[in-house]
Protein backbone atom coordinates (compact mmCIF):
# COMPACT_ATOMS: atom_id res chain seq x y z
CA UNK A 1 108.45 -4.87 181.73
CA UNK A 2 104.86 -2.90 182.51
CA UNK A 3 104.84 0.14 183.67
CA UNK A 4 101.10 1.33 184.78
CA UNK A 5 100.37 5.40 184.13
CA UNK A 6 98.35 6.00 187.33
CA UNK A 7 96.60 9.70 188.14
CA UNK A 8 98.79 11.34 190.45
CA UNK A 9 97.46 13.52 193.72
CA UNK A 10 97.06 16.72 192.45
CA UNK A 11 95.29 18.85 195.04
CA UNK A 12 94.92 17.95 198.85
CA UNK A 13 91.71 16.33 199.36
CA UNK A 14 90.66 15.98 195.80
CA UNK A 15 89.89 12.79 194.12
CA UNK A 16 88.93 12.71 190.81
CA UNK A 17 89.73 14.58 187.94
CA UNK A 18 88.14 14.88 184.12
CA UNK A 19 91.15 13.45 181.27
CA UNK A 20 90.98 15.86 178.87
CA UNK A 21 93.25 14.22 175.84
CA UNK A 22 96.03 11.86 175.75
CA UNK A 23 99.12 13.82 174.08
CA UNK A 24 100.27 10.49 172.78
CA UNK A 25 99.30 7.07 170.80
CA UNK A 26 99.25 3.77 171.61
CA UNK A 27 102.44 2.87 169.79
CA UNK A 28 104.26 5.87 170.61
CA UNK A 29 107.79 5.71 172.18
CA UNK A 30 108.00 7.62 175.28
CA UNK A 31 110.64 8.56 177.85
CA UNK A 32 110.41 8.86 181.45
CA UNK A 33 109.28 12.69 182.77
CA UNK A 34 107.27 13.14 179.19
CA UNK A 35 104.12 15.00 179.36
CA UNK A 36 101.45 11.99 177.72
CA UNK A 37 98.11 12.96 179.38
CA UNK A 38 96.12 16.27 179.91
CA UNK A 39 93.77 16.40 183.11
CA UNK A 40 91.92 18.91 184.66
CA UNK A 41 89.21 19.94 187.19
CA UNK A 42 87.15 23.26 187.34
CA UNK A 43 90.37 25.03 188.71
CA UNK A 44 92.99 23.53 187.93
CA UNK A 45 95.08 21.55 184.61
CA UNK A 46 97.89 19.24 185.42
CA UNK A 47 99.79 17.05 183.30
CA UNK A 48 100.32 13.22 183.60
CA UNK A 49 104.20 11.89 183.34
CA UNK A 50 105.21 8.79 181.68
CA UNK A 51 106.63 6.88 184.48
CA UNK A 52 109.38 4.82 182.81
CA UNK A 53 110.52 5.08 178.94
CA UNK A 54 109.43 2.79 176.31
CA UNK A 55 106.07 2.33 174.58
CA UNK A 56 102.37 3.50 175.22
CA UNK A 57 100.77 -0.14 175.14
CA UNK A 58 97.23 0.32 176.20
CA UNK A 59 94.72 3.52 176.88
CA UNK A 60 92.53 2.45 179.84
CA UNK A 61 90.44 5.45 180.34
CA UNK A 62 89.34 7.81 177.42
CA UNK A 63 89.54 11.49 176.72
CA UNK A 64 86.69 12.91 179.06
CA UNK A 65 86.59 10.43 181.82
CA UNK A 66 86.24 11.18 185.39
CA UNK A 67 88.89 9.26 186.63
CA UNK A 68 90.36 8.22 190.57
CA UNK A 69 93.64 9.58 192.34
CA UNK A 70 95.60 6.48 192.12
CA UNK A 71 93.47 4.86 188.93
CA UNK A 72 95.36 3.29 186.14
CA UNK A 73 94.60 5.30 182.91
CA UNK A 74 96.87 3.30 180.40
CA UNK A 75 100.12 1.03 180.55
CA UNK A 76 103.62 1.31 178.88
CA UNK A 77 105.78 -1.75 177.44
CA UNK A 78 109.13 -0.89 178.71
């Protein structure tokens, strides 16, 4: 099964966010509550949870991107 890794809301009435670096591969085995992704804005850093366990298939946005509450950043084979 797919799982999509979607930005989270993370502040009320913010909506985007810069990715600063993925804290896993593509290929990498994951469970579900790991830390994989590092965002942040000018004031704040949050973290972005795998949402199911199994394997990081795809990276859909790169380290850097300004990315969407609710975008899909990457997918995991589960």
């Amino acid at each position: 099964m797919k799982y999509e890794i979607a930005i989270p809301e993370f502040a009320e009435g913010a909506e985007e966010i810069n990715l600063r670096q993925w804290l896993v591969a593509v290929g990498d085995t994951v469970k579900k509550g790991d830390n994989i992704a590092e965002a942040a804005t000018d004031k704040i850093s949050i973290y972005i949870e795998s949402p199911a366990d199994g394997v990081l298939s795809a990276i859909l946005a790169q380290e850097d991107d300004r990315v969407l509450v609710g975008q899909i950043i990457g997918e995991i084979e589960g």
